[in-house]
N, C-alpha and C. Protein backbone atom coordinates (compact mmCIF):
# COMPACT_ATOMS: atom_id res chain seq x y z
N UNK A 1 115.69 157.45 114.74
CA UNK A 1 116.91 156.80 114.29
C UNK A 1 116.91 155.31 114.67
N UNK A 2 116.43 154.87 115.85
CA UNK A 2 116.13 153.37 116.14
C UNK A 2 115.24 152.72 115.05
N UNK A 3 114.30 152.81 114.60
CA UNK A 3 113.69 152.12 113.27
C UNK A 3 114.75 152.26 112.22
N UNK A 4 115.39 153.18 111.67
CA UNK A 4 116.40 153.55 110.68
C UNK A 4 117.24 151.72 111.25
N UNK A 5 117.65 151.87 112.55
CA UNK A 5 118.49 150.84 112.94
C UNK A 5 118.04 149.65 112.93
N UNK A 6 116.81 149.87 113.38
CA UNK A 6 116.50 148.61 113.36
C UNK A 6 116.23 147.55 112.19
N UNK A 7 115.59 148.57 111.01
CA UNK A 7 115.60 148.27 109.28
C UNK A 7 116.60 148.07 108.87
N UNK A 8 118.11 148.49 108.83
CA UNK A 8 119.17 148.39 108.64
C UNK A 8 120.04 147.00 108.84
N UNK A 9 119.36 146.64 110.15
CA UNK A 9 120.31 145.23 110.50
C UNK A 9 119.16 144.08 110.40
N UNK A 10 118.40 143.96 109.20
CA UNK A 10 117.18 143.10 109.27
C UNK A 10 117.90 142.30 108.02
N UNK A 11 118.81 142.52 107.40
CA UNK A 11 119.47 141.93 106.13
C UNK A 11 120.69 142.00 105.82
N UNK A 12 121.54 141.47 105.45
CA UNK A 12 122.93 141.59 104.81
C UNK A 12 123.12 143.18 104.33
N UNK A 13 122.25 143.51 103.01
CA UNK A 13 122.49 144.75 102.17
C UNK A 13 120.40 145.78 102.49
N UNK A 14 120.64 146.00 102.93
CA UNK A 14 119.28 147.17 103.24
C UNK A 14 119.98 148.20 102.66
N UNK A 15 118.58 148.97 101.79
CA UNK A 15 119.15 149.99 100.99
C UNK A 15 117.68 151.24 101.26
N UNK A 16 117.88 152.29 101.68
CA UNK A 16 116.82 153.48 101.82
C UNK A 16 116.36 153.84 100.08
N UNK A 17 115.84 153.92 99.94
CA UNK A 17 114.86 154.75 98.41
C UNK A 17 114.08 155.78 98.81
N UNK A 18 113.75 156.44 97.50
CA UNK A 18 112.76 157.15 97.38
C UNK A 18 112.68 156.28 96.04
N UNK A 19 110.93 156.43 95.98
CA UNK A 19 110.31 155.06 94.64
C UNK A 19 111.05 156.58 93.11
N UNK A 20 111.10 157.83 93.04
CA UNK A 20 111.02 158.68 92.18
C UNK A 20 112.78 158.51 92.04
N UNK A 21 113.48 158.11 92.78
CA UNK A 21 114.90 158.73 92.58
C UNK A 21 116.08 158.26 91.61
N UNK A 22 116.00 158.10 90.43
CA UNK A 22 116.78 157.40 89.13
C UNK A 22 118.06 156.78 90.36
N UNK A 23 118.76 157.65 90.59
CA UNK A 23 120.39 157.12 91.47
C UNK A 23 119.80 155.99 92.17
N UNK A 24 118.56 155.47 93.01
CA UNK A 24 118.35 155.23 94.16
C UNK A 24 117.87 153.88 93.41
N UNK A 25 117.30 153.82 92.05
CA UNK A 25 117.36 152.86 91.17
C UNK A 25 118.28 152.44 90.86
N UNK A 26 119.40 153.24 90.49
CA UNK A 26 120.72 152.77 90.06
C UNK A 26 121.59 151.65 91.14
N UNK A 27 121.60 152.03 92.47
CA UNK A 27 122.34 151.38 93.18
C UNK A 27 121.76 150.17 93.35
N UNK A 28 120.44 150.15 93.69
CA UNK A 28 119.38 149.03 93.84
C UNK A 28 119.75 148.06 92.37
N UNK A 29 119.98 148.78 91.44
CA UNK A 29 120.59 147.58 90.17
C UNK A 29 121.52 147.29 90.29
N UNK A 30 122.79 148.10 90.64
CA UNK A 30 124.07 147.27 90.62
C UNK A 30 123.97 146.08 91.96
N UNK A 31 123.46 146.43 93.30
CA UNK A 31 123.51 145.13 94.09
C UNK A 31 122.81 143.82 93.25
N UNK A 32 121.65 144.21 93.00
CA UNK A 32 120.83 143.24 91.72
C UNK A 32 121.79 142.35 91.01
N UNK A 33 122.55 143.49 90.07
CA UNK A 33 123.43 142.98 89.29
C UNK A 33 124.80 141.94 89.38
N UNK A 34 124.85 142.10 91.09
CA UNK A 34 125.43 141.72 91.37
C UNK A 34 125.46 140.47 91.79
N UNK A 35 124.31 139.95 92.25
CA UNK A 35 123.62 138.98 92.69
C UNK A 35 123.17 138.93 94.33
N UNK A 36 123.48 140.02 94.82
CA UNK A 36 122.48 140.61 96.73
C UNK A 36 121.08 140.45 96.31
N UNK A 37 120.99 139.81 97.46
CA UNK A 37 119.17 140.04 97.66
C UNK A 37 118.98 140.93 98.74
N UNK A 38 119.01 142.33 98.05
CA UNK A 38 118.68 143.57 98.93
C UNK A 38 117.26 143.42 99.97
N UNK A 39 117.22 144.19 100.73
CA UNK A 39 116.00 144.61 101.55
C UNK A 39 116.08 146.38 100.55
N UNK A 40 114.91 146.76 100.07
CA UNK A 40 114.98 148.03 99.78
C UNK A 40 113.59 148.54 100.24
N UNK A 41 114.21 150.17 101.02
CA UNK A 41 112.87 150.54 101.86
C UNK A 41 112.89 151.99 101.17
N UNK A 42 111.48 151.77 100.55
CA UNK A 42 110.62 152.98 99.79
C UNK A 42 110.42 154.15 100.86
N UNK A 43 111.03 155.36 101.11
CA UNK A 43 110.72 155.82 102.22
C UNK A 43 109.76 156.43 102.32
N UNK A 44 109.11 157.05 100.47
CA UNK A 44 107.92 158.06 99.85
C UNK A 44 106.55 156.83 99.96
N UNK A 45 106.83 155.30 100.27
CA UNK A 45 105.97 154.42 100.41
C UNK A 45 105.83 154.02 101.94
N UNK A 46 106.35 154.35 102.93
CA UNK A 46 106.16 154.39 104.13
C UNK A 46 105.61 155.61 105.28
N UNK A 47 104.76 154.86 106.29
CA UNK A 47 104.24 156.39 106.83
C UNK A 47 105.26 157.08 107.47
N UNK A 48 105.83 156.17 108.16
CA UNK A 48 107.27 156.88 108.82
C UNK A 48 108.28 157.46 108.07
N UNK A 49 108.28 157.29 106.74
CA UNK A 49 109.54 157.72 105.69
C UNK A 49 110.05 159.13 106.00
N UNK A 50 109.16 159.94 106.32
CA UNK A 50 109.76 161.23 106.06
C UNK A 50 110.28 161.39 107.71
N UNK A 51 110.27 160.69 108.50
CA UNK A 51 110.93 160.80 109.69
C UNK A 51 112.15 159.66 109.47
N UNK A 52 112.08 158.90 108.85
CA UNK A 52 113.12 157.91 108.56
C UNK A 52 114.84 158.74 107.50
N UNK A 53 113.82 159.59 106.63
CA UNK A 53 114.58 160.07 105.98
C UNK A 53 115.76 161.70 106.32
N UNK A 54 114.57 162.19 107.74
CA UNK A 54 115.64 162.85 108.35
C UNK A 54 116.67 162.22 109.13
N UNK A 55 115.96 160.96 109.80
CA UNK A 55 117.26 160.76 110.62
C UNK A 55 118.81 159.99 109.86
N UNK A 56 118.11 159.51 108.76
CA UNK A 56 119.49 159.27 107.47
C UNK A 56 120.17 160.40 106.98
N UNK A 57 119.95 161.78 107.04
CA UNK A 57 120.51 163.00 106.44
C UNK A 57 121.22 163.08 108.07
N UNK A 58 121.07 163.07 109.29
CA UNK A 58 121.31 163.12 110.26
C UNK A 58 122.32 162.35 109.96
N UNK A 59 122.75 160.94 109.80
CA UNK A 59 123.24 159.93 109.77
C UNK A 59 124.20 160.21 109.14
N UNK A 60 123.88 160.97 107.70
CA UNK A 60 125.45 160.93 106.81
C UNK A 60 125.84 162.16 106.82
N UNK A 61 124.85 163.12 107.61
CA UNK A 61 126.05 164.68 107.47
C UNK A 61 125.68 165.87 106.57
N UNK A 62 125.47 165.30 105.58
CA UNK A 62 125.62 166.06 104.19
C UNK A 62 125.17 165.04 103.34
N UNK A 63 124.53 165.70 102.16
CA UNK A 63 124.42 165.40 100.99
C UNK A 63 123.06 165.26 101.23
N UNK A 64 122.41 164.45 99.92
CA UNK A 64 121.18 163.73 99.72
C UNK A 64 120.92 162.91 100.12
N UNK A 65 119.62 162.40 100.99
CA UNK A 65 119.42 161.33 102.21
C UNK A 65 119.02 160.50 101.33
N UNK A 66 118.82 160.07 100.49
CA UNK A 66 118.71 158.67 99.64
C UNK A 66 119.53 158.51 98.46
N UNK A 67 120.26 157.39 97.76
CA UNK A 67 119.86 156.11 98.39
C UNK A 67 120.79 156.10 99.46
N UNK A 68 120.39 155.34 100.93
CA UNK A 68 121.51 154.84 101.75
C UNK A 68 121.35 153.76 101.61
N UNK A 69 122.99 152.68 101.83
CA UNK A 69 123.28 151.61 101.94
C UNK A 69 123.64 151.05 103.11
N UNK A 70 123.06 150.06 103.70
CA UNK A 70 123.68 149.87 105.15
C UNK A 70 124.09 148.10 104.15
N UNK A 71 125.36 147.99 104.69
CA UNK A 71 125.86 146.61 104.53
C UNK A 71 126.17 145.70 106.08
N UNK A 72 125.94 144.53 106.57
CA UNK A 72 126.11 143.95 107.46
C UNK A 72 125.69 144.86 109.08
N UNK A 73 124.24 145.58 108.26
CA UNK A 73 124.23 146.90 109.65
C UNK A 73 124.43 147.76 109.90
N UNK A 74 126.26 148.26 108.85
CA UNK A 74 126.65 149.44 109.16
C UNK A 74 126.43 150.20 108.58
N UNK A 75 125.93 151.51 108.48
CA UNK A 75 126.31 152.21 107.31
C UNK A 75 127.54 152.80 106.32
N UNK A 76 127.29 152.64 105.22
CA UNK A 76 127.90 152.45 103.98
C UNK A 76 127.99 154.01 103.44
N UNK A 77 126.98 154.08 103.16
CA UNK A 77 127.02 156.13 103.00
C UNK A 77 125.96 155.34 101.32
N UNK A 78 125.93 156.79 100.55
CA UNK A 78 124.99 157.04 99.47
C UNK A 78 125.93 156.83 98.06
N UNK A 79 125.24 156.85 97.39
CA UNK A 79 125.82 156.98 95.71
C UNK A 79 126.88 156.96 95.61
N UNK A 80 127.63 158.14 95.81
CA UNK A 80 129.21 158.32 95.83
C UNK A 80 130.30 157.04 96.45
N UNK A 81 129.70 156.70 97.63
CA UNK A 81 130.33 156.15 97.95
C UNK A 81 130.09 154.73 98.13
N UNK A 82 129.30 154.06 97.66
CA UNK A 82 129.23 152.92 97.10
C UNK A 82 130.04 152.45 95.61
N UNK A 83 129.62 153.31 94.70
CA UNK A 83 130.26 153.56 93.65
C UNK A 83 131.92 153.29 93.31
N UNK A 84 132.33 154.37 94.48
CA UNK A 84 133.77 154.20 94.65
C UNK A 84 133.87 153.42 95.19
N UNK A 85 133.90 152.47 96.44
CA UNK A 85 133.62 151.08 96.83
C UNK A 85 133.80 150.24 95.65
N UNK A 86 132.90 150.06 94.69
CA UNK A 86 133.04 149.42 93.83
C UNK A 86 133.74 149.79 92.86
N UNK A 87 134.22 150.58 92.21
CA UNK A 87 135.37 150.79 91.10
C UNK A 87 136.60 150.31 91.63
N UNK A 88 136.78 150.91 93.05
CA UNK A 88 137.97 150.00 94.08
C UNK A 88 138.38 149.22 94.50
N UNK A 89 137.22 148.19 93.35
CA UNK A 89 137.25 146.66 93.99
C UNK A 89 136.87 146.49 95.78
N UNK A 90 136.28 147.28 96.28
CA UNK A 90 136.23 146.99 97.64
C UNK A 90 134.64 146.31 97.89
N UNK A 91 133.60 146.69 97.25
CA UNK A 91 132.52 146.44 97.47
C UNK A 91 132.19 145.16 97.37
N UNK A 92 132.29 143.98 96.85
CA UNK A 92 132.58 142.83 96.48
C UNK A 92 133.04 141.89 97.90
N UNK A 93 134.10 142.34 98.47
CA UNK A 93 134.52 141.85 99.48
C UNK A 93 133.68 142.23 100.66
N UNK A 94 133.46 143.55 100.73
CA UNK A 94 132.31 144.19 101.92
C UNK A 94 131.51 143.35 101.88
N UNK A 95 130.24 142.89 100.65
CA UNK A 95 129.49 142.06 100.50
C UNK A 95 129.65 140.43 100.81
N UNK A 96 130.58 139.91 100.75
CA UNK A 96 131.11 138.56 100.78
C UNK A 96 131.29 138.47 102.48
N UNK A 97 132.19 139.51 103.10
CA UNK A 97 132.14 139.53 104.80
C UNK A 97 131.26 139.40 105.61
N UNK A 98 129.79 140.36 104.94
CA UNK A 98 128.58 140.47 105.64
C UNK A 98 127.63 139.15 105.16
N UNK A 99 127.89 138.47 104.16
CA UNK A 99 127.14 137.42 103.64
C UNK A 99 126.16 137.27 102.88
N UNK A 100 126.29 138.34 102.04
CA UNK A 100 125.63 138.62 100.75
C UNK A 100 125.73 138.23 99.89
N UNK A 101 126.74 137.78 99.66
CA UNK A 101 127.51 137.04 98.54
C UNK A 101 128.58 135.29 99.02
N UNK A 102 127.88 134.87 98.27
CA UNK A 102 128.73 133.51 98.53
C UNK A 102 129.78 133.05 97.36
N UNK A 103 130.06 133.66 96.82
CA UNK A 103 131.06 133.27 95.66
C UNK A 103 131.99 133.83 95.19
């Protein structure tokens, strides 16, 4: 979980992948789209990934351990809840606090 942490607070928006996972593409486009210059970590492209990727299922509880979003460090949680973040107008501002966004 310390590498998880330590990858996490190396950037504004760090985002976990798997290189195969359409959703894990998806989120990685909307920060894109947004104008973040993500850190995104391939976890199926790292040797540590599959120890990286339990301690993120550790991390959020439940669900599917990719994509995770850590914003300003913290964690953010996966798909769902980025998503809603953003339909809620909240994600925008999250991003602007941590310094991802200047505008």
């Amino acid at each position: 979980m310390d590498c998880v942490m330590k990858l996490a607070s190396e950037r504004a928006v760090v985002i976990f992948t798997l290189s195969s996972c359409c959703m894990c593409h998806t989120v990685a486009r909307l920060f894109r789209d947004l104008g973040v210059n993500a850190v995104v970590h391939e976890l199926d492209q790292d040797p540590r990934g599959k120890e990286m990727e339990k301690a993120l299922l550790k991390m959020l509880g439940k669900g599917p351990s990719v994509p995770v979003v850590f914003i300003g460090g913290k964690l953010v949680g996966g798909t769902n809840k980025v998503m809603s973040l953003h339909l809620g107008g909240e994600l925008v501002p999250m991003l602007r606090n941590a310094g991802a966004l200047w505008l």
